[in-house]
PDB file of N, CA and C in Angstrom:
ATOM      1  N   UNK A   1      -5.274   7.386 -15.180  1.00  0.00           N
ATOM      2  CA  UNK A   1      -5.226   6.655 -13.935  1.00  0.00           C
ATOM      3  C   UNK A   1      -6.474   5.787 -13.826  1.00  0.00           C
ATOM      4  N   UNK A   2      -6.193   4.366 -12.960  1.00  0.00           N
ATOM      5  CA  UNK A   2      -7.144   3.966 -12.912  1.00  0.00           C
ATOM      6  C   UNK A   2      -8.234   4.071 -12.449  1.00  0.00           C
ATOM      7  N   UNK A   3      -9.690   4.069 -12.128  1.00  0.00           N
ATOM      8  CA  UNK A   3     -10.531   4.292 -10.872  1.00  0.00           C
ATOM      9  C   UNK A   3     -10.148   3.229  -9.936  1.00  0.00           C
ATOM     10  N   UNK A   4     -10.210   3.536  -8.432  1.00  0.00           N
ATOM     11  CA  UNK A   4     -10.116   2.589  -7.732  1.00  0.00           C
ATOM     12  C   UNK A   4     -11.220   2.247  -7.239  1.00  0.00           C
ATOM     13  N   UNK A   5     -11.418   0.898  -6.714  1.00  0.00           N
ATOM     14  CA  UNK A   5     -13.053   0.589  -5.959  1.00  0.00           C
ATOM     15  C   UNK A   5     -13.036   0.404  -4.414  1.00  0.00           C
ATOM     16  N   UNK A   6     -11.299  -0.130  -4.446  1.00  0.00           N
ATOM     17  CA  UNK A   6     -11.038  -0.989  -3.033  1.00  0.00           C
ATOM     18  C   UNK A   6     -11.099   0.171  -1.697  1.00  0.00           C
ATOM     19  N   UNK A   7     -11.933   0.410  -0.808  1.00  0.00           N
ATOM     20  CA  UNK A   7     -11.403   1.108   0.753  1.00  0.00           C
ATOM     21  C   UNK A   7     -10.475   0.998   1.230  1.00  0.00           C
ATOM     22  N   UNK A   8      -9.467   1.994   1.497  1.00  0.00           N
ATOM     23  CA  UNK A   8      -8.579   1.804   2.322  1.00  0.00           C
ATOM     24  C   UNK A   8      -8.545   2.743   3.724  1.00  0.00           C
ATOM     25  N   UNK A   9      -8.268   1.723   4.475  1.00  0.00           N
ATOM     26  CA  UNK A   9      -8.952   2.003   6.396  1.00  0.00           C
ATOM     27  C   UNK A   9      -7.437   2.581   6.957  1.00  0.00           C
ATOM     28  N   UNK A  10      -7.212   3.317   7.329  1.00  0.00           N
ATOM     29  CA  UNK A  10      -6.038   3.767   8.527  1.00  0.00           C
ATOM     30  C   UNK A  10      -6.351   4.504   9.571  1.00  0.00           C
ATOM     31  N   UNK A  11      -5.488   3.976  10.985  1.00  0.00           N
ATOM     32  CA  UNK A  11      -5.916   5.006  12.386  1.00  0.00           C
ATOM     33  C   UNK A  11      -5.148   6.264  12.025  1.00  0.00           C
ATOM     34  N   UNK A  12      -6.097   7.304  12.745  1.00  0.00           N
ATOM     35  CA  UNK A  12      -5.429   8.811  12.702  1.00  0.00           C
ATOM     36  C   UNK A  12      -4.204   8.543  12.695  1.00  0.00           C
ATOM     37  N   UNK A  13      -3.566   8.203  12.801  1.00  0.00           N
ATOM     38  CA  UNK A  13      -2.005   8.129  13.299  1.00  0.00           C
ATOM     39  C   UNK A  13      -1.352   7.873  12.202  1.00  0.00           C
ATOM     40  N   UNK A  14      -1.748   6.447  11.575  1.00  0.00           N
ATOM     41  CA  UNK A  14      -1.214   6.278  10.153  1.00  0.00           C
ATOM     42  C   UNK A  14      -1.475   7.350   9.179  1.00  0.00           C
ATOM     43  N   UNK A  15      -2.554   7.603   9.085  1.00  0.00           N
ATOM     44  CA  UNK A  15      -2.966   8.673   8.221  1.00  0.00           C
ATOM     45  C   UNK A  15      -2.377  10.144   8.142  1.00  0.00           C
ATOM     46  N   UNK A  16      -2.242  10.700   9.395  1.00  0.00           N
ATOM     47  CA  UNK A  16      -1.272  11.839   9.317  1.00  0.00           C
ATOM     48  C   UNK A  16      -0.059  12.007   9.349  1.00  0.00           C
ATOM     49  N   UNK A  17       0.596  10.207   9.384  1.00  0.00           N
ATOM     50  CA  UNK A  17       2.057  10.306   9.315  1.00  0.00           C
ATOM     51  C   UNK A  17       2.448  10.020   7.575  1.00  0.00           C
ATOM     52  N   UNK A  18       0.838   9.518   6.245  1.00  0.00           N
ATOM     53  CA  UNK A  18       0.983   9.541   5.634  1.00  0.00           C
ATOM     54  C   UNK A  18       0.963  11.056   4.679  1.00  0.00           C
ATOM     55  N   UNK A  19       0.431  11.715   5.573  1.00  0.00           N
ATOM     56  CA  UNK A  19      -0.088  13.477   5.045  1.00  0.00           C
ATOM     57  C   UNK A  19       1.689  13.925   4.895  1.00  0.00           C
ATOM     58  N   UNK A  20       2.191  13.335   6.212  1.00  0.00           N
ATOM     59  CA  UNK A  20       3.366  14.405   6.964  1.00  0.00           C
ATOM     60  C   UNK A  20       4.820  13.680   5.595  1.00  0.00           C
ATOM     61  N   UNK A  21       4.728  12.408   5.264  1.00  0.00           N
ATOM     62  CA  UNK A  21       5.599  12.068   4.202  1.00  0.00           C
ATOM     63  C   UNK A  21       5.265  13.048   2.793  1.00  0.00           C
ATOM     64  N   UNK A  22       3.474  12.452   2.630  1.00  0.00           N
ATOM     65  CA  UNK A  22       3.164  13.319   1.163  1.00  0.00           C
ATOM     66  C   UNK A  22       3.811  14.629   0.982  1.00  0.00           C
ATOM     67  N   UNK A  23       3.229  15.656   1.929  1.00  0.00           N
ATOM     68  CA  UNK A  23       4.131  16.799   2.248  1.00  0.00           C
ATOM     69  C   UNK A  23       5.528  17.269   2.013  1.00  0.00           C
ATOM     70  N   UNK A  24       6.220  16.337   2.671  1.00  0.00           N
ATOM     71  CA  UNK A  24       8.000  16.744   2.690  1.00  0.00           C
ATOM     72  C   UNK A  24       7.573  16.177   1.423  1.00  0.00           C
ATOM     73  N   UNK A  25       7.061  15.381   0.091  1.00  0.00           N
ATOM     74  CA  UNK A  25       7.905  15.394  -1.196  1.00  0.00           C
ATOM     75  C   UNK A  25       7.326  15.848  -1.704  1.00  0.00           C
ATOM     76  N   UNK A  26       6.609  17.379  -1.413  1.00  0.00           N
ATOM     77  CA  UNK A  26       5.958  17.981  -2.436  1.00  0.00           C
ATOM     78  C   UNK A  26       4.355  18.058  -3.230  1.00  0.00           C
ATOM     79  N   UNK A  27       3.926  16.892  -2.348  1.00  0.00           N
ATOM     80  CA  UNK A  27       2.429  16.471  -2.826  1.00  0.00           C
ATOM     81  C   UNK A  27       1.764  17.548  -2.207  1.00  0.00           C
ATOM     82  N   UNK A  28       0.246  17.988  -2.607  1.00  0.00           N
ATOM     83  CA  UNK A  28      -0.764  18.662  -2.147  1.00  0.00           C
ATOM     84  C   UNK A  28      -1.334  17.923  -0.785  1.00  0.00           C
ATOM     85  N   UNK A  29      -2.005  16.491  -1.109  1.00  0.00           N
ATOM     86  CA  UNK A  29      -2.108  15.649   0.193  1.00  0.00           C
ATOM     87  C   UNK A  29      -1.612  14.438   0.349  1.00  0.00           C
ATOM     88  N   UNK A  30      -2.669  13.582   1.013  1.00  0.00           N
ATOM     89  CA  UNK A  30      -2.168  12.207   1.058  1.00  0.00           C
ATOM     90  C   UNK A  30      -2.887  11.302   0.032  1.00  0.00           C
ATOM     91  N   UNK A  31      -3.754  11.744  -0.486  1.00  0.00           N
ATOM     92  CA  UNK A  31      -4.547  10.943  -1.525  1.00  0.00           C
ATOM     93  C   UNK A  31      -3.202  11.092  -2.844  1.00  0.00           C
ATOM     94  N   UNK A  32      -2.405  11.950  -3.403  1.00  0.00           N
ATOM     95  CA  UNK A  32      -1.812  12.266  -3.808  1.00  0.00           C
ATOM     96  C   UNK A  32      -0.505  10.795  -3.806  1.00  0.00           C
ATOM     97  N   UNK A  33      -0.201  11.146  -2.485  1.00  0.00           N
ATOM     98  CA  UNK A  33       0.890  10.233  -1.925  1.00  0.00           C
ATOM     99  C   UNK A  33       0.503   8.774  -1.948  1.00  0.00           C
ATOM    100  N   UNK A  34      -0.722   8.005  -1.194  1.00  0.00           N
ATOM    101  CA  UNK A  34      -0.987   6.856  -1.651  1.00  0.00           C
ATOM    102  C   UNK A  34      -1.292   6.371  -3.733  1.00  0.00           C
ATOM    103  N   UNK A  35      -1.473   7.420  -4.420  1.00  0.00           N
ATOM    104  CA  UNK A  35      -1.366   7.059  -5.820  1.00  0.00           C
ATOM    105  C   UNK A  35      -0.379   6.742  -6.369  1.00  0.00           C
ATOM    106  N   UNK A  36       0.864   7.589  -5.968  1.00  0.00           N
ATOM    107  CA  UNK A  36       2.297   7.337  -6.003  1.00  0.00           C
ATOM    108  C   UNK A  36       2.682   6.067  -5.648  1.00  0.00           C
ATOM    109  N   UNK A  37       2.581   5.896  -4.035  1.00  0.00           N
ATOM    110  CA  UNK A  37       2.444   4.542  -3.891  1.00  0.00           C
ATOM    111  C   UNK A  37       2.197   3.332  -4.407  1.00  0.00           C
ATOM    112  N   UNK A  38       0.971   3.539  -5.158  1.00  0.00           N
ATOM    113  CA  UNK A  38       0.623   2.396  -5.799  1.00  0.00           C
ATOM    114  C   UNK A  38       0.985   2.434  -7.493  1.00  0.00           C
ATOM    115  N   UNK A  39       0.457   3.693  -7.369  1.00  0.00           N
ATOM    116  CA  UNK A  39       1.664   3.181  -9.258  1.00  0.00           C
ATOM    117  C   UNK A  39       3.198   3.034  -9.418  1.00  0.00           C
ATOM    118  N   UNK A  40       3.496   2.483  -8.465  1.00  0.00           N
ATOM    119  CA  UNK A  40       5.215   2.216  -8.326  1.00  0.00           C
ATOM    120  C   UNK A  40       5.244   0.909  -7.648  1.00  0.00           C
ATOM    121  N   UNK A  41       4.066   0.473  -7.205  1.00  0.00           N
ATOM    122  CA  UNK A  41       4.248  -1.077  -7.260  1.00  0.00           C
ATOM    123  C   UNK A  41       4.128  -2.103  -8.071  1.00  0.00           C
TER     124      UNK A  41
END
């Protein structure tokens, strides 16, 4: 995987509705879930 450099900013809100997706598919967290994310774009 690559290292990343870029920050990425979200309000509580985004952020735990990204935990609450990671979750239902099985991920540990959301750091998990945004990697997915991006290696599928």
């Amino acid at each position: 995987m690559d290292k990343r450099s870029m920050p990425v900013c979200f309000t509580n809100e985004q952020f735990k509705k990204i935990e609450e997706i990671a979750k239902k598919k099985g991920m540990l967290n959301s750091s998990q879930g945004l990697e997915k994310l991006l290696s599928d774009l």
